[in-house]
Protein backbone atom coordinates (compact mmCIF):
# COMPACT_ATOMS: atom_id res chain seq x y z
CA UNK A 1 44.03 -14.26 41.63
CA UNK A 2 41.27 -13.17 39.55
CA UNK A 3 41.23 -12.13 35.62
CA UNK A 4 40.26 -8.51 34.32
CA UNK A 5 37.57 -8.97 31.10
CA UNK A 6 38.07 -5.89 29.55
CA UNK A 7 34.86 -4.95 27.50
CA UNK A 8 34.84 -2.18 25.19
CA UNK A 9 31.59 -0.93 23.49
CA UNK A 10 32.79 0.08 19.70
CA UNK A 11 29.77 1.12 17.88
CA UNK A 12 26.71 -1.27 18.02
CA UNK A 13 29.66 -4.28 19.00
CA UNK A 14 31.00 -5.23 22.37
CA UNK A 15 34.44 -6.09 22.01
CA UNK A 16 36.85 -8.54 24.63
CA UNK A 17 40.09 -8.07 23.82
CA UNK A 18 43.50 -10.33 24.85
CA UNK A 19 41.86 -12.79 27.03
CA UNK A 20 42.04 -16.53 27.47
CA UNK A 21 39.75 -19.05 25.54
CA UNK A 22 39.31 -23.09 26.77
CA UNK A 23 37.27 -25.43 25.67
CA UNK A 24 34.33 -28.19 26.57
CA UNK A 25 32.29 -30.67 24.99
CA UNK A 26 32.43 -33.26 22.52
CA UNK A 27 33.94 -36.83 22.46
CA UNK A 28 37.27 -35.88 24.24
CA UNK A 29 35.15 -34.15 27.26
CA UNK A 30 34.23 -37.14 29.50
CA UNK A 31 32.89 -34.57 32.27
CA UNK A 32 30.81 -32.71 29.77
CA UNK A 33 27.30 -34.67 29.10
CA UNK A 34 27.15 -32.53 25.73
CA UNK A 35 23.95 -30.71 26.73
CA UNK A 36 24.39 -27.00 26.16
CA UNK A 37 21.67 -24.22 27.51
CA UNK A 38 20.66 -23.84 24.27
CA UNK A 39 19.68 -27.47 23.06
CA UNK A 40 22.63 -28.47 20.86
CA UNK A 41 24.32 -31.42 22.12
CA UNK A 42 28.19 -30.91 21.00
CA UNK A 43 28.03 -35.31 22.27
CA UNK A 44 25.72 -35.89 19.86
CA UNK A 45 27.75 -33.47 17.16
CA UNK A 46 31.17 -33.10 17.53
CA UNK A 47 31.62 -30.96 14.63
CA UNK A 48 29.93 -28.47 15.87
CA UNK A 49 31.17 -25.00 15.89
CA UNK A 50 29.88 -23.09 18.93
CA UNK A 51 30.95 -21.01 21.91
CA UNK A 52 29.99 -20.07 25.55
CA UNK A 53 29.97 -16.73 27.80
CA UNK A 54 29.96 -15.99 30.99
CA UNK A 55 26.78 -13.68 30.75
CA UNK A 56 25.16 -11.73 33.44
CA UNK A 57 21.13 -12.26 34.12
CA UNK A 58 21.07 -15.66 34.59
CA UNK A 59 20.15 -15.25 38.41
CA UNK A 60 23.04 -17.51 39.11
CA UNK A 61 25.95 -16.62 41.04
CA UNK A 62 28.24 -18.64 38.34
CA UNK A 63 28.68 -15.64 36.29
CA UNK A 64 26.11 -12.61 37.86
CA UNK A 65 29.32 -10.71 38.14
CA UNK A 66 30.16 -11.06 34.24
CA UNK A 67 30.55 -7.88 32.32
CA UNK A 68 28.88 -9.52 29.37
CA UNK A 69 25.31 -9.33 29.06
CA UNK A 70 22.87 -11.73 28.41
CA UNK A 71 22.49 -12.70 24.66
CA UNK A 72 20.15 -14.41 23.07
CA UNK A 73 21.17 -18.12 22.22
CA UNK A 74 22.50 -18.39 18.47
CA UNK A 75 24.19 -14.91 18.80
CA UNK A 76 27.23 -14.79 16.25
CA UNK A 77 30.44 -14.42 17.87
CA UNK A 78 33.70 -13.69 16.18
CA UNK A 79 36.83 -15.30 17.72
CA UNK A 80 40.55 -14.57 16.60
CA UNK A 81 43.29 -16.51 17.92
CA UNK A 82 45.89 -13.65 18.67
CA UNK A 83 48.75 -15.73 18.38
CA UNK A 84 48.36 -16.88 14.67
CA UNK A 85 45.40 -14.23 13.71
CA UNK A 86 43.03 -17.23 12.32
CA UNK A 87 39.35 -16.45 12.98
CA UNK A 88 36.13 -18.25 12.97
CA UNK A 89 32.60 -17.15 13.80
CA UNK A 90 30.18 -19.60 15.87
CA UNK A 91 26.98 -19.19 17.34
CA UNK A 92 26.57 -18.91 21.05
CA UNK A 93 24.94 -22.10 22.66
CA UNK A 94 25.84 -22.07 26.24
CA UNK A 95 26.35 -20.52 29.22
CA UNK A 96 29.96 -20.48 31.01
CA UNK A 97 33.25 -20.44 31.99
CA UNK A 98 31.78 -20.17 35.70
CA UNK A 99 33.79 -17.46 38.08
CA UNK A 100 34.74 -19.65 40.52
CA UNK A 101 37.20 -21.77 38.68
CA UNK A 102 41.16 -21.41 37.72
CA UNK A 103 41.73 -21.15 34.48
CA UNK A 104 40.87 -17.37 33.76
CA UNK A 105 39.55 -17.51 30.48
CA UNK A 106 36.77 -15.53 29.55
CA UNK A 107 34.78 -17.53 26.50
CA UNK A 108 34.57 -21.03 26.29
CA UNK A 109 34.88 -23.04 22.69
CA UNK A 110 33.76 -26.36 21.56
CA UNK A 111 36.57 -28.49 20.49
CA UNK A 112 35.95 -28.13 17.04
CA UNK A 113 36.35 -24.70 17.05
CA UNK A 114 39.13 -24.42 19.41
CA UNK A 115 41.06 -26.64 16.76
CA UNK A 116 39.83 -24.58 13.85
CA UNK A 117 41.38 -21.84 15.56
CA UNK A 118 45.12 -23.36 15.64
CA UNK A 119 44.43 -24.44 19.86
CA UNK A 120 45.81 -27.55 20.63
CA UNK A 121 43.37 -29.73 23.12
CA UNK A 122 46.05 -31.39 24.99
CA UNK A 123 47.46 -26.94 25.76
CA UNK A 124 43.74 -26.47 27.13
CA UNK A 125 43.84 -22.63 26.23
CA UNK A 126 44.80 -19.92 23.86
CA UNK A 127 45.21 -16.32 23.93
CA UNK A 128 42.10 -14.56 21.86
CA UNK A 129 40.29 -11.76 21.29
CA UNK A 130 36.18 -11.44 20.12
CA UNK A 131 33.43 -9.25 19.21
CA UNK A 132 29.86 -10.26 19.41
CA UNK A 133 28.34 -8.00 16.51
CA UNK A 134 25.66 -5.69 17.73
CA UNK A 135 25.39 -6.71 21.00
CA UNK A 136 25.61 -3.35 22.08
CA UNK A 137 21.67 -3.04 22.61
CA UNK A 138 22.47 -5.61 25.21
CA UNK A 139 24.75 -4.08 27.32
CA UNK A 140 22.87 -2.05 30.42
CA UNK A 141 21.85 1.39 29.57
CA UNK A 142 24.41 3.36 32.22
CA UNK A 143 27.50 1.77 30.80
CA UNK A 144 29.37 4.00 29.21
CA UNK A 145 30.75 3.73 25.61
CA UNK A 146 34.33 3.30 26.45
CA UNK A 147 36.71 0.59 28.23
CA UNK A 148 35.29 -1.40 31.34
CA UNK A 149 37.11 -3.98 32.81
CA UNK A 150 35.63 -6.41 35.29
CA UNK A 151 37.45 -8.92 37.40
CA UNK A 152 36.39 -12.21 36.40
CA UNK A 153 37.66 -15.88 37.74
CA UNK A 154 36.55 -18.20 35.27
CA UNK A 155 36.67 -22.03 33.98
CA UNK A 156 39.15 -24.34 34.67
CA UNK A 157 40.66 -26.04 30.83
CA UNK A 158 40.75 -29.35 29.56
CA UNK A 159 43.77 -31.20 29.02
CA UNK A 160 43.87 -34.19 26.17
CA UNK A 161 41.19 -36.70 26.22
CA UNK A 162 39.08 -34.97 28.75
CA UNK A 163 41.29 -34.66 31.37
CA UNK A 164 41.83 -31.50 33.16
CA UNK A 165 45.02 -29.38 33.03
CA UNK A 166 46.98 -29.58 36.53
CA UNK A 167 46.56 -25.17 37.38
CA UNK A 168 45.11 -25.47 40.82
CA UNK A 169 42.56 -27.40 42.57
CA UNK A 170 38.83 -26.40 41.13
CA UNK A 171 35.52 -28.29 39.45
CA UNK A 172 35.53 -28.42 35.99
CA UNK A 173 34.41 -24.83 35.65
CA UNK A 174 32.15 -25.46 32.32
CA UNK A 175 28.94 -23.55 32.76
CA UNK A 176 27.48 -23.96 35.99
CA UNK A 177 30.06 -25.28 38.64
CA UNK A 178 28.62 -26.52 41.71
CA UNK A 179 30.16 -29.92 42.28
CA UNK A 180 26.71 -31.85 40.88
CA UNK A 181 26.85 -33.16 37.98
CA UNK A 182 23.79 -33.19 35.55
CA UNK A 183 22.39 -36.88 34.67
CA UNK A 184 22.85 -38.25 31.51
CA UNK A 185 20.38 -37.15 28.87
CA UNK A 186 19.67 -39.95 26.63
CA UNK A 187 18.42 -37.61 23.77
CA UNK A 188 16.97 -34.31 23.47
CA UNK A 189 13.56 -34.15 21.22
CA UNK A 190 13.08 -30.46 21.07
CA UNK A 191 9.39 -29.55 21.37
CA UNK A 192 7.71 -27.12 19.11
CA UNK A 193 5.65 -26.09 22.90
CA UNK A 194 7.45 -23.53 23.86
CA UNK A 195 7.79 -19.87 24.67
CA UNK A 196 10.18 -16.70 26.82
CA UNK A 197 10.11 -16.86 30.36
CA UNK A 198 10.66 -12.93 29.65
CA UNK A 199 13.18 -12.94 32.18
CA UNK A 200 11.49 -14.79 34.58
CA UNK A 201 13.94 -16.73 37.30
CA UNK A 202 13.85 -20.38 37.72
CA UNK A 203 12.39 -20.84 41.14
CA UNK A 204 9.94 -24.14 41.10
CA UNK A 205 10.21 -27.84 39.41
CA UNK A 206 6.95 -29.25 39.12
CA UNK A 207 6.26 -32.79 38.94
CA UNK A 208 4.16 -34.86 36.95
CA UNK A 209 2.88 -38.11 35.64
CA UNK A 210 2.00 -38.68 32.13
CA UNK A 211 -1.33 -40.66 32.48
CA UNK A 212 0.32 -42.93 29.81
CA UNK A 213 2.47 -46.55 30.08
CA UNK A 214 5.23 -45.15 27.22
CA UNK A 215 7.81 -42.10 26.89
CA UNK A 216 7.17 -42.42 23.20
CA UNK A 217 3.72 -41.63 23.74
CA UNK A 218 4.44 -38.37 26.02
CA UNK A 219 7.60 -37.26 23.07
CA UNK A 220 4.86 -37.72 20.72
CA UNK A 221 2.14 -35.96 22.60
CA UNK A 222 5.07 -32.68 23.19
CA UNK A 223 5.81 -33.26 19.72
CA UNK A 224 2.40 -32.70 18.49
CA UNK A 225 1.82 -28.69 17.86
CA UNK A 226 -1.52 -28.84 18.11
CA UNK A 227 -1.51 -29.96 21.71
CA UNK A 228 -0.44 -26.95 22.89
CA UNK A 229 1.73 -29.21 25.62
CA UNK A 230 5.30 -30.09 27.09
CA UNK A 231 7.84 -30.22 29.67
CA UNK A 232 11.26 -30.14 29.98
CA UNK A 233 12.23 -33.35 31.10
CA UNK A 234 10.35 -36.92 30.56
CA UNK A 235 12.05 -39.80 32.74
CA UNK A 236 11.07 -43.48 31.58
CA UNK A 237 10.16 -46.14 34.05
CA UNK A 238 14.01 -47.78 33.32
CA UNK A 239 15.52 -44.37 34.35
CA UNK A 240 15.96 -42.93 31.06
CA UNK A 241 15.79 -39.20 30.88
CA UNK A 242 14.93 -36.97 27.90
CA UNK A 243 14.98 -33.55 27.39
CA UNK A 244 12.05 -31.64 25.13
CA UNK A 245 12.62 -28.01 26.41
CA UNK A 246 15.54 -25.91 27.08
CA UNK A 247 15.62 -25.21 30.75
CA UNK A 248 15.91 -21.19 29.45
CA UNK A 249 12.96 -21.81 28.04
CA UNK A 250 9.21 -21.90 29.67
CA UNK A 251 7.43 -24.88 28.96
CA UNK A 252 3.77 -25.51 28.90
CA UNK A 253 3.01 -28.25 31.60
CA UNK A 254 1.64 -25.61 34.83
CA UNK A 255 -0.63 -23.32 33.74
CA UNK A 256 0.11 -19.83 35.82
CA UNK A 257 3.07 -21.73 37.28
CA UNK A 258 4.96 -22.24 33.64
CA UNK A 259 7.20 -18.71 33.94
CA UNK A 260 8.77 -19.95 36.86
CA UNK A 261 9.35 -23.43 36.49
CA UNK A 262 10.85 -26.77 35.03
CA UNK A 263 8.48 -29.88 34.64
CA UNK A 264 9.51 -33.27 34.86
CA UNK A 265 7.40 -35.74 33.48
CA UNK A 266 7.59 -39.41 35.54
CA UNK A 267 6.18 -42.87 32.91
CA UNK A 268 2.87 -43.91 34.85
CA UNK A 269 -0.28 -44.39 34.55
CA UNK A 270 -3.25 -44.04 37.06
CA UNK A 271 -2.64 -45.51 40.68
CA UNK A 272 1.37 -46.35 39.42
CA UNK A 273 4.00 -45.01 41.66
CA UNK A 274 7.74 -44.34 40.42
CA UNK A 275 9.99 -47.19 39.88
CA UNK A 276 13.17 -47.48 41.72
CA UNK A 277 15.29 -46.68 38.11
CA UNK A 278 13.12 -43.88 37.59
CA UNK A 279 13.01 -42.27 41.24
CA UNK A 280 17.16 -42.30 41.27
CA UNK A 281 16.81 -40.55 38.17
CA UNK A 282 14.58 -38.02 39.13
CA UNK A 283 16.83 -37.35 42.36
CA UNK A 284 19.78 -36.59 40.78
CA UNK A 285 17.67 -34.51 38.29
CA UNK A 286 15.92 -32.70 40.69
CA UNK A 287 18.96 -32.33 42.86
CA UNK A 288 20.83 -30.74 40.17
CA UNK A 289 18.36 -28.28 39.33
CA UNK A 290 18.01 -27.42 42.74
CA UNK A 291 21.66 -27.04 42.48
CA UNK A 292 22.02 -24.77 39.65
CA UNK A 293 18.81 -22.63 40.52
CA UNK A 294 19.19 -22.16 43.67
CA UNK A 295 15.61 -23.63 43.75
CA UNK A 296 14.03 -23.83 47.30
CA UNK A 297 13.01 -27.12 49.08
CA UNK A 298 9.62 -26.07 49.32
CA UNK A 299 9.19 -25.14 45.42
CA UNK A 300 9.55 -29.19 44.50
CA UNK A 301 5.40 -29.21 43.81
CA UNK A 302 3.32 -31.97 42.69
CA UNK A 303 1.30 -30.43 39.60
CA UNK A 304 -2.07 -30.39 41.16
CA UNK A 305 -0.37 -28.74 44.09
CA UNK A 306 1.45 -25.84 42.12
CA UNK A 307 0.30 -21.95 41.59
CA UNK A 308 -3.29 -21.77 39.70
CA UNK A 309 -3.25 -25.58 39.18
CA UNK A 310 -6.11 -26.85 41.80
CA UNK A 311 -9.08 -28.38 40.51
CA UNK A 312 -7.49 -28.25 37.40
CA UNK A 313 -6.00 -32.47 37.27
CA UNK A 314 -5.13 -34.75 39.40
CA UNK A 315 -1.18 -35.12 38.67
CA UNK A 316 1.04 -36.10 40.05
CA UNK A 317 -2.16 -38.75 41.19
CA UNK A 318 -0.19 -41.90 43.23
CA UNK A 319 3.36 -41.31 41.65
CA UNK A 320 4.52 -40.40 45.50
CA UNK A 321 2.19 -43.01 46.42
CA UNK A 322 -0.60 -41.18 48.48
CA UNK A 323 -2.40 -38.49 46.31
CA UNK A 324 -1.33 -35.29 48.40
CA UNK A 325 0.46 -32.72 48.81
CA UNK A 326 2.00 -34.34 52.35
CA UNK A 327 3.86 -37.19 49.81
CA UNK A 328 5.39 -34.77 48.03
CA UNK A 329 6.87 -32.64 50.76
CA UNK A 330 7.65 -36.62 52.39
CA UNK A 331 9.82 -37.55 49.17
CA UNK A 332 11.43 -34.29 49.07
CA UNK A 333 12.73 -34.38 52.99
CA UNK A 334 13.46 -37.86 52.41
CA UNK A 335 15.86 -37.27 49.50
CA UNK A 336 16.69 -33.77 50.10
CA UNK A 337 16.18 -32.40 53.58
CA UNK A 338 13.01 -30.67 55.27
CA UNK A 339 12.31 -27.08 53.61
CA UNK A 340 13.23 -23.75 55.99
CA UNK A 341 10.15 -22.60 58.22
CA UNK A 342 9.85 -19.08 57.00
């Protein structure tokens, strides 16, 4: 059984009329780490008021079908709750329900705002109906300006305290669903280094070292504007991870290889290989990514060893333990498998 997301363009709005809304994040979410696509952690703010949508142009097969476009993150979006007509407006910060889940709801809420609305956590969903104010300019250029509907299956709800509803058997259905769960972030330090990938898909992770005994020296370094420098992810020698750049977001760590990529930064300095904490970290980091992006085996690069970076540094130097390319490609088949032959 699938769900029809019937999308009507009504002016310069897109409209989604009697659907299903559930919920994610916060305190009460035990499977949800809090980290939303956009940077705001609803962990590390429970009050938040925010939403998710299944958008199309992610390049990932959790919600390509979606009749929703992509948005830009922050996009106003006003929810009613068609059972007792209260309405609230909250940005968009993430990307989800997934369409390969059971609970057929078509925008997710953050807790907060699913109890503004009159929802009950423990119910999991409520009937609503939104429009995302000109969003319009979004929508593709053949689609005509009456009713579409799409069929949809979407996220699977929450029941009280974290737990999921009994419906049917299915992952949590949050944003990307692919049975892998992202690692803990300890904190997310947003990074002033940043640009668009201008629609650019995810298709690499680069790896580096930061030439430095400290994470607070590397945050500080990405925090530093002038520096013209950062990654998305820094992982400590005790396993820590933190976050600097939204994965949506190109960071500037790989020269011509920055559209396509993520960097992970690894604690070391010169000659210093990975610790054990830090390498089981930066598995199931790497793993997940690989996960979500569909990234291929043979796109996990050292730094010196990605697009329009030789000659350039020596990173990742020994943090697979012998300076080459052939350590790399060694940790990856050791954690993750060999890479096709093309």
């Amino acid at each position: 059984m699938s769900t029809d997301i019937p999308v009507s363009i009504e002016g310069d709005d897109v409209w989604v009329r009697n659907v299903r809304a559930s919920w994610f994040g916060g305190p009460n979410d035990r499977e949800d780490s809090g980290e939303t696509a956009s940077g705001v952690n609803t962990r590390a703010h429970p009050d938040v008021l925010g939403c998710a949508l299944p958008m199309a142009g992610f390049h990932h097969p959790a919600t390509n079908a979606s009749p929703i476009p992509r948005l830009p993150w922050f996009t106003q979006v006003q929810v009613t709750n068609t059972g007792n007509g209260k309405t609230v407006q909250v940005p968009l910060i993430d990307l989800g329900p997934a369409l390969n889940a059971s609970s057929h709801a078509a925008i997710d809420l953050t807790e907060m705002a699913f109890v503004q609305l009159g929802g009950k956590p423990t119910a999991g969903i409520m009937d609503v109906t939104f429009s995302i104010p000109g969003a319009a300019r979004y929508m593709p250029k053949a689609a005509p300006d009456v009713l579409k509907t799409v069929s949809l299956r979407n996220s699977l709800p929450h029941g009280g305290n974290g737990a999921p509803l009994n419906l049917a058997p299915a992952d949590d259905g949050h944003g990307i669903s692919h049975g892998i769960d992202k690692p803990v972030i300890k904190k997310f330090i947003h990074s002033p280094n940043y640009s668009s990938r201008n629609g650019v898909k995810i298709d690499m992770v680069v790896m580096h070292f930061t030439d430095g005994p400290t994470a607070r020296g590397a945050i500080d370094r990405f925090l530093d504007q002038s520096a013209q420098v950062s990654a998305h992810y820094i992982i400590d020698r005790n396993g820590d991870i933190y976050q600097m750049v939204a994965d949506d977001d190109k960071a500037w760590h790989a020269r011509a290889a920055n559209p396509r990529s993520i960097g992970i930064e690894h604690v070391a300095v010169e000659n210093q290989m990975m610790s054990p904490e830090q390498e089981k970290s930066s598995v199931a980091l790497v793993g997940w990514l690989i996960a979500t992006y569909s990234i291929p085996l043979s796109n996990i690069l050292g730094h010196r060893f990605s697009p329009g970076n030789a000659g350039h540094t020596d990173c990742p130097n020994h943090l697979f333990g012998p300076a080459t390319k052939a350590a790399v490609d060694a940790w990856v088949a050791k954690h993750f498998g060999a890479p096709a032959v093309a």
